[in-house]
Protein backbone atom coordinates (compact mmCIF):
# COMPACT_ATOMS: atom_id res chain seq x y z
CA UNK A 1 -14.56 6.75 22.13
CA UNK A 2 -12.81 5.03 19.34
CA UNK A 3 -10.45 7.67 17.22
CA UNK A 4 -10.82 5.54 14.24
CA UNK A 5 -12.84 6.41 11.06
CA UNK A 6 -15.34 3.68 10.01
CA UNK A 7 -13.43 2.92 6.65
CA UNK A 8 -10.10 2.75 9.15
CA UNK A 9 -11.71 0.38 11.55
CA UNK A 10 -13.01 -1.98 8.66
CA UNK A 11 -9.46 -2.24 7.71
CA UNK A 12 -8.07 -2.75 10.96
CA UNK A 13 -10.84 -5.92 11.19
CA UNK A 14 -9.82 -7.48 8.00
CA UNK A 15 -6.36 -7.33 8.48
CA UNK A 16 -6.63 -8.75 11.80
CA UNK A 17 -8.96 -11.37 10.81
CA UNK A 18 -6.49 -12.37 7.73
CA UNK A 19 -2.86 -12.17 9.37
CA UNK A 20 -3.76 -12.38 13.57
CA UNK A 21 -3.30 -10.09 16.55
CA UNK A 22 0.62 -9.64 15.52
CA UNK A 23 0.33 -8.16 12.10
CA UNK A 24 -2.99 -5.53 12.96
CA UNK A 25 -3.06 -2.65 10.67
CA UNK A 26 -3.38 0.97 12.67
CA UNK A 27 -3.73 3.84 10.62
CA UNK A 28 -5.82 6.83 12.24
CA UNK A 29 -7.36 9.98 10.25
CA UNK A 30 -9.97 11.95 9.35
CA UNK A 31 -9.67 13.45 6.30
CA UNK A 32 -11.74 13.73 3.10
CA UNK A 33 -8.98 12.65 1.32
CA UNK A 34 -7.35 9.83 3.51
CA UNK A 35 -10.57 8.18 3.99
CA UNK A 36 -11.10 8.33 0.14
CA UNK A 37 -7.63 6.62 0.35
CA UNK A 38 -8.64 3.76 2.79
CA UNK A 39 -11.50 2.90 0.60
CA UNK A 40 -9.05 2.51 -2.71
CA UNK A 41 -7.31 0.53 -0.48
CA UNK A 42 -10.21 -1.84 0.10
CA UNK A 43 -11.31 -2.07 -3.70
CA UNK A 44 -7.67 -2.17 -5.26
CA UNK A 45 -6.53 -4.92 -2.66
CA UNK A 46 -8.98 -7.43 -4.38
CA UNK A 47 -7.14 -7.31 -7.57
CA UNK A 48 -3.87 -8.89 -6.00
CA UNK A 49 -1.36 -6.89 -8.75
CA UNK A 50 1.48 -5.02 -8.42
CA UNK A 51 0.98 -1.21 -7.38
CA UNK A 52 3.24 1.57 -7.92
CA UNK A 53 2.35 4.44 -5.65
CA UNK A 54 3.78 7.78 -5.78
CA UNK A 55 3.05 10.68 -4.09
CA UNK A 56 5.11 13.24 -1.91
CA UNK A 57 7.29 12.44 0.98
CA UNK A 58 5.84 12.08 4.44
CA UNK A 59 2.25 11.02 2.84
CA UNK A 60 2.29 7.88 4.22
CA UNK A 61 3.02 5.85 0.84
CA UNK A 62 4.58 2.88 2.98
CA UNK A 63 1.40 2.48 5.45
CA UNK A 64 -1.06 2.33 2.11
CA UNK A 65 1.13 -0.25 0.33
CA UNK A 66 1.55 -2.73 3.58
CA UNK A 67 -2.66 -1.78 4.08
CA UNK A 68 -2.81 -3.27 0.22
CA UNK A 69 -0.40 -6.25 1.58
CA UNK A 70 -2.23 -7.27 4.48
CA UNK A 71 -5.78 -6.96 2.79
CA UNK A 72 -4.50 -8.50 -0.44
CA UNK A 73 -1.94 -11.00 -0.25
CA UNK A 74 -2.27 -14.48 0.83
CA UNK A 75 -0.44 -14.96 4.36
CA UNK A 76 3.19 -16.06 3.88
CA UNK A 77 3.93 -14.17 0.95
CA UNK A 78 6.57 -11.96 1.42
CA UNK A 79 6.19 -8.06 1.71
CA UNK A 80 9.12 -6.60 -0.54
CA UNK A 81 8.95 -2.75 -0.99
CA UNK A 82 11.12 -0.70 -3.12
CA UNK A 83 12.09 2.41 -2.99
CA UNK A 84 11.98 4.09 -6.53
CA UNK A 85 14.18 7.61 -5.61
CA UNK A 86 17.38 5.42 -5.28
CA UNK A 87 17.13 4.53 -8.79
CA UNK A 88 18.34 7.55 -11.00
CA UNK A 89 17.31 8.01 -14.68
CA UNK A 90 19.48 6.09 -17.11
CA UNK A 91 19.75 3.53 -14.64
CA UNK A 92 19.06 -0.07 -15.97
CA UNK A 93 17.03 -1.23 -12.94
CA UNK A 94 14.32 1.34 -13.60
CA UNK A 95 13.99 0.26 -17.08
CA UNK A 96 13.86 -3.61 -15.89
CA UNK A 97 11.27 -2.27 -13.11
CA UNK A 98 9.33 0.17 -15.57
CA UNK A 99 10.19 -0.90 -19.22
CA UNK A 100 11.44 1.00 -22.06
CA UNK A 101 10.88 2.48 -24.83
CA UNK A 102 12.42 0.60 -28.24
CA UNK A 103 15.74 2.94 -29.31
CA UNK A 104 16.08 4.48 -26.35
């Protein structure tokens, strides 16, 4: 008996068919709403853009965004995550990350 969901299994088989045994993607649930998560996945990987994902802590932000790195990214590119919280408002790194608005 396989605790997997179908979308999570497809995932798990494309990420071990793109990047090997070593780099397999596991993630395990259920839910209405994390296997409507694992199929974004799927259909945003295909653009191959950046992705800002936000949501509360302990959601499992990290796990989504190295799911969109092993189904989307060519092997050898590098994973870089970054964690938005450390940057504070007023900051110039979050307007070089995010932009700004003219006069501000």
């Amino acid at each position: 008996m396989s605790f997997l969901s179908e979308p999570a299994r497809r995932l798990r088989a494309l990420s071990l068919e793109r990047h090997g045994p070593g780099r397999v993607l596991e993630m395990v649930g259920q839910s209405p709403a994390f296997l409507k998560a694992i199929r974004q996945v799927e259909k945003i990987a295909r653009f191959r853009e950046p992705v800002l994902i936000t949501g509360e802590s302990g959601v499992g932000k990290e796990h989504f965004a190295h799911a969109l790195y092993l189904l989307g990214c060519p092997p050898g590119r590098p994973y870089v995550t970054v964690n938005c919280p450390q940057y504070q408002e007023g900051n110039l790194t979050v307007s070089e990350l995010f932009g700004h608005l003219r006069g501000s």
